[in-house]
C-alpha atoms as a PDB file:
ATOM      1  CA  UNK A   1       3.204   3.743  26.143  1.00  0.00           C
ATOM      2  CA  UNK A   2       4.465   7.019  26.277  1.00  0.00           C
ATOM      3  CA  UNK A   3       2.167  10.315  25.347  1.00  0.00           C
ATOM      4  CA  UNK A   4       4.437  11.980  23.436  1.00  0.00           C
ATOM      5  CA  UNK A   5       6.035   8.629  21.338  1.00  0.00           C
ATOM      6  CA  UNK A   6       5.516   9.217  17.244  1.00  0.00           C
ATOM      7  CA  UNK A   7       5.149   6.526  14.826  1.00  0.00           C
ATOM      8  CA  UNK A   8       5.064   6.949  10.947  1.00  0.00           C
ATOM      9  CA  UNK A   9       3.549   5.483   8.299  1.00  0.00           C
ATOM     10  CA  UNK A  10       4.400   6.076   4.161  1.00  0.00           C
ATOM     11  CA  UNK A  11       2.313   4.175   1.585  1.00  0.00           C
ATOM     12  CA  UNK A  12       3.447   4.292  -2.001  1.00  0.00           C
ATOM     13  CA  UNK A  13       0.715   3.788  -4.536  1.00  0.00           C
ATOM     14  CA  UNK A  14       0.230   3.556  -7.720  1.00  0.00           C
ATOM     15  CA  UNK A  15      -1.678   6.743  -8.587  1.00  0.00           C
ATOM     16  CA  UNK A  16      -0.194   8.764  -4.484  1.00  0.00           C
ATOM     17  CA  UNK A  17       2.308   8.534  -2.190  1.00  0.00           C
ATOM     18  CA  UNK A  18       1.303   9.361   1.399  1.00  0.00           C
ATOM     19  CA  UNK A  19       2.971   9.997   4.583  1.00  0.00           C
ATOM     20  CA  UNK A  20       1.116   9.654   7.831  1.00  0.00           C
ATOM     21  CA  UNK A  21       2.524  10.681  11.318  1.00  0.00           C
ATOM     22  CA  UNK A  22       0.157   9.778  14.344  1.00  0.00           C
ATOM     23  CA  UNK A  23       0.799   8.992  18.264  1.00  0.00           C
ATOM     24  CA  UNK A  24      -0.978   6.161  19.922  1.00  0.00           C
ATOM     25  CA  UNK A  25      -3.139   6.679  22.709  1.00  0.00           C
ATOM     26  CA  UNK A  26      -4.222   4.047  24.711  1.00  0.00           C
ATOM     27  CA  UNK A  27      -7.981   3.293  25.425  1.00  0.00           C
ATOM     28  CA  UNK A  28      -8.445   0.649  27.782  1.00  0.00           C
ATOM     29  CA  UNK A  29      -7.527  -2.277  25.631  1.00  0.00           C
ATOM     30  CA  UNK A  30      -7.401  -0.441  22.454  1.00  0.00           C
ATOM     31  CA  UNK A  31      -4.971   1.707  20.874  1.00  0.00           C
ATOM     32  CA  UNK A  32      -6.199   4.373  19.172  1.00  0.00           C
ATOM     33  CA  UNK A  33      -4.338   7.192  17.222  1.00  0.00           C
ATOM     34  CA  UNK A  34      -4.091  11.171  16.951  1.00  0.00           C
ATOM     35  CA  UNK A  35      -3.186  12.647  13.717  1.00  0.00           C
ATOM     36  CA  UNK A  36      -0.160  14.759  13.624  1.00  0.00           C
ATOM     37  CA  UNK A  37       1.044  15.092  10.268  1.00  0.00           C
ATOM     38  CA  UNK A  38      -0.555  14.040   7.144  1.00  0.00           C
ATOM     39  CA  UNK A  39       0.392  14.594   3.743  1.00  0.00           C
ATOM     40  CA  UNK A  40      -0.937  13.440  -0.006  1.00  0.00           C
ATOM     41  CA  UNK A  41       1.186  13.563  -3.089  1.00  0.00           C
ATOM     42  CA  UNK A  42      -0.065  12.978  -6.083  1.00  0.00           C
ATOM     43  CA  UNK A  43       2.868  11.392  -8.073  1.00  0.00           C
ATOM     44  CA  UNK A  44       1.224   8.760 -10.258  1.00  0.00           C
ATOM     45  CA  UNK A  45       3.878   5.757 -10.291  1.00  0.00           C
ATOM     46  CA  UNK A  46       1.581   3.606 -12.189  1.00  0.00           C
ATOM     47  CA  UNK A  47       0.999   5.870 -14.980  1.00  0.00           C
ATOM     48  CA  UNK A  48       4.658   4.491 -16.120  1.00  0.00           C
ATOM     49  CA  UNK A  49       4.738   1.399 -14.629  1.00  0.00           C
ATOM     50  CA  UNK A  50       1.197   0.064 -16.345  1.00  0.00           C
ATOM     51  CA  UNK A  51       2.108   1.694 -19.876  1.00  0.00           C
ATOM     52  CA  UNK A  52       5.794   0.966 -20.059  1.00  0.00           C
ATOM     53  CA  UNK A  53       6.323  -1.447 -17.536  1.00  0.00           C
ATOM     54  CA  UNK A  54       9.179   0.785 -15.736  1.00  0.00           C
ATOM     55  CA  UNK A  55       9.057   3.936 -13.605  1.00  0.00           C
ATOM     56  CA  UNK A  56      10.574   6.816 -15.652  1.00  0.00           C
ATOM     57  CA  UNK A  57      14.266   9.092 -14.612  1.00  0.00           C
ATOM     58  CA  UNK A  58      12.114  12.036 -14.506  1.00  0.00           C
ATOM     59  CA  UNK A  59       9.646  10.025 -12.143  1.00  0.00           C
ATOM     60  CA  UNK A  60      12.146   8.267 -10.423  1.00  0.00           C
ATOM     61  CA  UNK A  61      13.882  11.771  -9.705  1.00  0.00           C
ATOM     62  CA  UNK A  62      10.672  13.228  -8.538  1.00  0.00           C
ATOM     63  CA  UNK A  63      10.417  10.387  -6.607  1.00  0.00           C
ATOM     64  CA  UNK A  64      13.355  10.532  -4.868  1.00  0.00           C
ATOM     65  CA  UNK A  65      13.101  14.120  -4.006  1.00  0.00           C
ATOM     66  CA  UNK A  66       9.748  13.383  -2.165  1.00  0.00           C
ATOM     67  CA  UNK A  67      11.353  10.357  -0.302  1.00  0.00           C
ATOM     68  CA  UNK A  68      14.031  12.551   0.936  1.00  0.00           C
ATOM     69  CA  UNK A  69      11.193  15.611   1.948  1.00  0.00           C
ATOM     70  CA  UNK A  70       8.958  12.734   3.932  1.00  0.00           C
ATOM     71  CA  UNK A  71      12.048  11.630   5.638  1.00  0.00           C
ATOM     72  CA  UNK A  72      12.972  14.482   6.796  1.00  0.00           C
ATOM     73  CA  UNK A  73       9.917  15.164   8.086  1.00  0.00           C
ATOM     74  CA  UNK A  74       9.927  11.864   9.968  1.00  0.00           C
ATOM     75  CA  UNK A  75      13.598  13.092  11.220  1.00  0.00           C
ATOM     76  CA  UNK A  76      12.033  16.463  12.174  1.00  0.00           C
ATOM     77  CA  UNK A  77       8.740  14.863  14.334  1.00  0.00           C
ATOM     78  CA  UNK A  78      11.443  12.629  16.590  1.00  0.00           C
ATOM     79  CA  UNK A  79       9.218   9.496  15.474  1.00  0.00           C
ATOM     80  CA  UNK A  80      10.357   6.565  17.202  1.00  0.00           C
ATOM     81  CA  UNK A  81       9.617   4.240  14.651  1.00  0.00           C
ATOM     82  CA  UNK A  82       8.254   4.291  10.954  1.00  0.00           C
ATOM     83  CA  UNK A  83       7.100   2.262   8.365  1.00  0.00           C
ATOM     84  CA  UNK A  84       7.677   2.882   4.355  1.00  0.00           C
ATOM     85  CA  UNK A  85       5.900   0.275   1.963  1.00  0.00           C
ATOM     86  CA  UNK A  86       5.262   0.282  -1.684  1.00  0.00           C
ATOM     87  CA  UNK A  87       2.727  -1.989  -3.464  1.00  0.00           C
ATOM     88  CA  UNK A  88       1.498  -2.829  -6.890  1.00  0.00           C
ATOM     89  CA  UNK A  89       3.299   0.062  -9.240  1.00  0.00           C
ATOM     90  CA  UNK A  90       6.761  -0.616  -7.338  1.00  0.00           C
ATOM     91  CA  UNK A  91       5.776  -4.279  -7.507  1.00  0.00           C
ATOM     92  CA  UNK A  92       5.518  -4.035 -11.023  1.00  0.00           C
ATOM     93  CA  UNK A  93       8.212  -2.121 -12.097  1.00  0.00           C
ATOM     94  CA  UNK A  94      11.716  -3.888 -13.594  1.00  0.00           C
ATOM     95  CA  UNK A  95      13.252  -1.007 -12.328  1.00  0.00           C
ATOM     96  CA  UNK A  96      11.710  -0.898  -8.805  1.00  0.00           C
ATOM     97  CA  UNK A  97      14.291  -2.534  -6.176  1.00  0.00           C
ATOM     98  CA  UNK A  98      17.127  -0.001  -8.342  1.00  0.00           C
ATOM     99  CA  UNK A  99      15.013   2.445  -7.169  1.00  0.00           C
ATOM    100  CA  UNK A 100      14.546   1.536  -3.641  1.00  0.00           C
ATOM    101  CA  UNK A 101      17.691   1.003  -3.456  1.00  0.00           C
ATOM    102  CA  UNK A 102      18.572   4.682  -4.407  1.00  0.00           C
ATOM    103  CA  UNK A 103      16.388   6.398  -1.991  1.00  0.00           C
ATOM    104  CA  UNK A 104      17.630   4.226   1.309  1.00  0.00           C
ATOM    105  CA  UNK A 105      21.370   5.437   0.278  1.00  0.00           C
ATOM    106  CA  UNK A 106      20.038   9.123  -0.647  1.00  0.00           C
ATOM    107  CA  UNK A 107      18.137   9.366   2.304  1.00  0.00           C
ATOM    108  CA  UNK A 108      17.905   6.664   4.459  1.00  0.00           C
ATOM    109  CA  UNK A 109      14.736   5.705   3.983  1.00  0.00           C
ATOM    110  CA  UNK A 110      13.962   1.824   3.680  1.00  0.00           C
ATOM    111  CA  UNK A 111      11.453   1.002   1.383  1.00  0.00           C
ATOM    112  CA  UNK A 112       9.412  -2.670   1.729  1.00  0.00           C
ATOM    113  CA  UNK A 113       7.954  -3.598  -2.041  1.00  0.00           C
ATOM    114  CA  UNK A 114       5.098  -5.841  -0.277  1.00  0.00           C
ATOM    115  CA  UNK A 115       3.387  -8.884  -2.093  1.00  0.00           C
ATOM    116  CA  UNK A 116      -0.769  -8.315  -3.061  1.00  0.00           C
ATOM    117  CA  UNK A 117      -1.451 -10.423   0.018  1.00  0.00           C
ATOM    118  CA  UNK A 118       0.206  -8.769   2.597  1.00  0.00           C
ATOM    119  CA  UNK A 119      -1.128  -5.658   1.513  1.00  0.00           C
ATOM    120  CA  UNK A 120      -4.880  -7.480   1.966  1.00  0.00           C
ATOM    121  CA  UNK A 121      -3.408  -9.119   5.186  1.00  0.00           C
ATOM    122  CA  UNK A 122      -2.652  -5.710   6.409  1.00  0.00           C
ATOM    123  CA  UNK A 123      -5.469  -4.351   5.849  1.00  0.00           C
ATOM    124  CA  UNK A 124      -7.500  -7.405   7.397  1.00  0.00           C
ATOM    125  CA  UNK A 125      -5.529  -6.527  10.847  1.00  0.00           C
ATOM    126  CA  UNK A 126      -7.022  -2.942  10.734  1.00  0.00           C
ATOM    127  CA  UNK A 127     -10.666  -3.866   9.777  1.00  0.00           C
ATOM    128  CA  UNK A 128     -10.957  -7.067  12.224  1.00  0.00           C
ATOM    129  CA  UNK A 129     -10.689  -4.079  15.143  1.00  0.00           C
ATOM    130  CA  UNK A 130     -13.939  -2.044  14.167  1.00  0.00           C
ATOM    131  CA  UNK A 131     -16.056  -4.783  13.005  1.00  0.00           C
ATOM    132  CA  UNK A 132     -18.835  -5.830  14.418  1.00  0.00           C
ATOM    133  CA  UNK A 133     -20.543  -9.511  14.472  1.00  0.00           C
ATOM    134  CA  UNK A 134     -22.183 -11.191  10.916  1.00  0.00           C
ATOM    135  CA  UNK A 135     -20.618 -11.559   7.804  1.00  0.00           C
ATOM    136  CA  UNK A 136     -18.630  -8.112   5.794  1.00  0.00           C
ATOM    137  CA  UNK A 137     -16.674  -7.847   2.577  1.00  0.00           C
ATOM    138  CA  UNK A 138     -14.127  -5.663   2.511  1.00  0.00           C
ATOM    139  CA  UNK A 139     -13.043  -4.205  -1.226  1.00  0.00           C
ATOM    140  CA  UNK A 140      -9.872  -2.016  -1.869  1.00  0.00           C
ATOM    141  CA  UNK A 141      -9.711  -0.950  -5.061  1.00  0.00           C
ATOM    142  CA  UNK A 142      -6.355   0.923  -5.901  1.00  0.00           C
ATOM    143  CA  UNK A 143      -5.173   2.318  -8.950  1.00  0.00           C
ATOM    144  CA  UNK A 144      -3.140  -0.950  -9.699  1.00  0.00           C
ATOM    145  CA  UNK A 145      -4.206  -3.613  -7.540  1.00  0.00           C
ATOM    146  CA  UNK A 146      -7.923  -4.902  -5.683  1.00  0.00           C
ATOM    147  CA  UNK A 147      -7.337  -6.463  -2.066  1.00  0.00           C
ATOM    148  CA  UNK A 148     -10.736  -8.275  -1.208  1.00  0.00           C
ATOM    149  CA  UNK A 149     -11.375 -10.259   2.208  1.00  0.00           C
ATOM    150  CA  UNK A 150     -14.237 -11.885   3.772  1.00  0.00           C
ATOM    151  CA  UNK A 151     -15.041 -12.084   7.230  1.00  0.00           C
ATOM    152  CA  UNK A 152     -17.527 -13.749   9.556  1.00  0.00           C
ATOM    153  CA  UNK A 153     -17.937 -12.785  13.200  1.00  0.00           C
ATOM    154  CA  UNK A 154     -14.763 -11.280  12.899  1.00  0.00           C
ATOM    155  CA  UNK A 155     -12.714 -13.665  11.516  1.00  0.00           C
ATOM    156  CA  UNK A 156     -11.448 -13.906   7.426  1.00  0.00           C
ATOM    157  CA  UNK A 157     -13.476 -16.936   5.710  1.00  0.00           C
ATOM    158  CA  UNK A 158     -11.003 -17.059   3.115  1.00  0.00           C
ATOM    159  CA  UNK A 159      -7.248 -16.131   2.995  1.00  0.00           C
ATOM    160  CA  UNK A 160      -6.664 -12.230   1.985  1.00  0.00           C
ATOM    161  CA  UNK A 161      -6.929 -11.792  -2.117  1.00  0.00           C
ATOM    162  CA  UNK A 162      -5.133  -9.454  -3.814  1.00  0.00           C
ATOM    163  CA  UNK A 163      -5.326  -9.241  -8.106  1.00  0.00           C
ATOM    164  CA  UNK A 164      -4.171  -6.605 -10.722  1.00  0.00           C
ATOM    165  CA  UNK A 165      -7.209  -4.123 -10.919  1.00  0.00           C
ATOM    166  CA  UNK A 166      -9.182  -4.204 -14.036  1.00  0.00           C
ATOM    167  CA  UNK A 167      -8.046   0.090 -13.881  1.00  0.00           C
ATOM    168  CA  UNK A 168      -8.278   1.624 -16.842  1.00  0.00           C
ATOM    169  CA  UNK A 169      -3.967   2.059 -16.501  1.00  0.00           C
ATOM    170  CA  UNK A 170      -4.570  -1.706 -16.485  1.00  0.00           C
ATOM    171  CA  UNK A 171      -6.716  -2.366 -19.428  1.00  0.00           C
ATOM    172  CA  UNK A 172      -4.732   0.284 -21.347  1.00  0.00           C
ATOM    173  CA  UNK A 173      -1.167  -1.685 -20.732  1.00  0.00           C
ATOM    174  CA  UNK A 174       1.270  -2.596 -23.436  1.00  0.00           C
ATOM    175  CA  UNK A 175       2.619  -4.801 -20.952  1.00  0.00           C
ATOM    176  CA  UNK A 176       0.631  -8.563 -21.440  1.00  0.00           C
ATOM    177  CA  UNK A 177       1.480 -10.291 -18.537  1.00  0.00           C
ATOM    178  CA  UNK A 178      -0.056  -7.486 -16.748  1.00  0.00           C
ATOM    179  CA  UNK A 179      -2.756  -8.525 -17.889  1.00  0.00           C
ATOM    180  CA  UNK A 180      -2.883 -11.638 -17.908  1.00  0.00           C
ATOM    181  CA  UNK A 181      -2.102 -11.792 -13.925  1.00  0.00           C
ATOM    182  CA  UNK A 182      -5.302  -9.498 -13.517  1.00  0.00           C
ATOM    183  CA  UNK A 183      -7.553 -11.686 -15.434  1.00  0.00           C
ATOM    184  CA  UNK A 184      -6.266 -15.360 -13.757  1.00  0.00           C
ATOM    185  CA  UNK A 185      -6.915 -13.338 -10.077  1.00  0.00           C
ATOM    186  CA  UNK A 186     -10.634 -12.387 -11.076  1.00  0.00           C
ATOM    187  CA  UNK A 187     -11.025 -15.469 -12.201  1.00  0.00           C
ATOM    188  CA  UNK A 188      -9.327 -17.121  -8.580  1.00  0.00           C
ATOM    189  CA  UNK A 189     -11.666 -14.384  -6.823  1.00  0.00           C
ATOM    190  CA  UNK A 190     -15.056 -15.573  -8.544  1.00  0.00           C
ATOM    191  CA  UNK A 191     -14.274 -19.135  -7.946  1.00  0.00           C
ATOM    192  CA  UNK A 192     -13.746 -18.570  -4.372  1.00  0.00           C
ATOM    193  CA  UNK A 193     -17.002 -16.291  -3.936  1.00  0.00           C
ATOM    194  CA  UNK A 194     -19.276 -19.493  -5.376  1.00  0.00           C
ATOM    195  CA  UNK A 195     -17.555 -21.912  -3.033  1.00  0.00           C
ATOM    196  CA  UNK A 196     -19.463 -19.491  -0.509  1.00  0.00           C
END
């Protein structure tokens, strides 16, 4: 692995969008990383998305301005390779693959709307690392959706849950099958934790 080889990292949430840029150092068998760039915007997707069901121009347009500033910056660090994912606002959205769309041919940038359980999968694959032995939980609560998983001597008992987060966006929604979805994956969640 090279010293001087960046990789990049932007995670589109519902309440921030950040952009991380680190470089992996290797540590006998681990890979650990160095900070270079990190940056938190606060543009709050799911303010829209949970109350209209849809991602507003004037938030789409600020939006696409800050995809086009974190790409650059990815252009301007030399990073070898980079990442870009959104998750539950994006998911959400009817307009969010027209959006996408528009910021990979305004600036390049491809964005991956990923699925509740990928996003607890992916998680899973960075806790699994630092864990020790015996039994954890592991709860992400985000401003539109809750990844749980369960682990045991550092492997997942169950397969990676993801619902709609009871958030107050959530409970506040116009939009029914919002929240409908959120209250059928508690309910999956709470069945699963007395088969335990």
């Amino acid at each position: 692995m090279q010293d001087s080889m960046q990789l990049a990292a932007v995670d589109i949430g519902s309440n921030a969008i950040r952009l991380q840029i680190v470089r992996p150092i290797m540590e006998g068998n681990l890979v650990s990383f160095k900070k270079t760039e990190y940056i938190r915007f606060p543009l709050r997707l799911g303010d829209d998305v949970f109350k209209k069901g849809k991602i507003s121009k004037n938030t789409a347009d600020r939006f696409l301005k800050l995809m086009t500033a974190f790409k650059l910056l990815i252009d301007l660090y030399d990073v070898k390779d980079h990442i870009a994912v959104a998750t539950s606002a994006m998911r959400e959205a009817s307009n969010g693959m027209e959006i996408v769309a528009q910021v990979e041919e305004v600036s390049g940038l491809k964005i991956q709307i990923i699925e509740g359980g990928l996003e607890a999968e992916i998680l899973s694959k960075a806790i699994i690392p630092v864990i020790s032995n015996g039994y954890f939980i592991h709860i992400d609560v985000g401003g539109g959706s809750t990844e749980l998983n369960l682990y045991n001597e550092k492997s997942a008992l169950l397969p990676n849950l993801s619902t709609l987060a009871p958030s107050e966006n959530c409970l506040q929604s116009k939009n029914k099958k919002l929240l409908t979805r959120s209250r059928i994956g508690m309910h999956k969640q709470k069945s699963l934790l007395k088969q335990l």
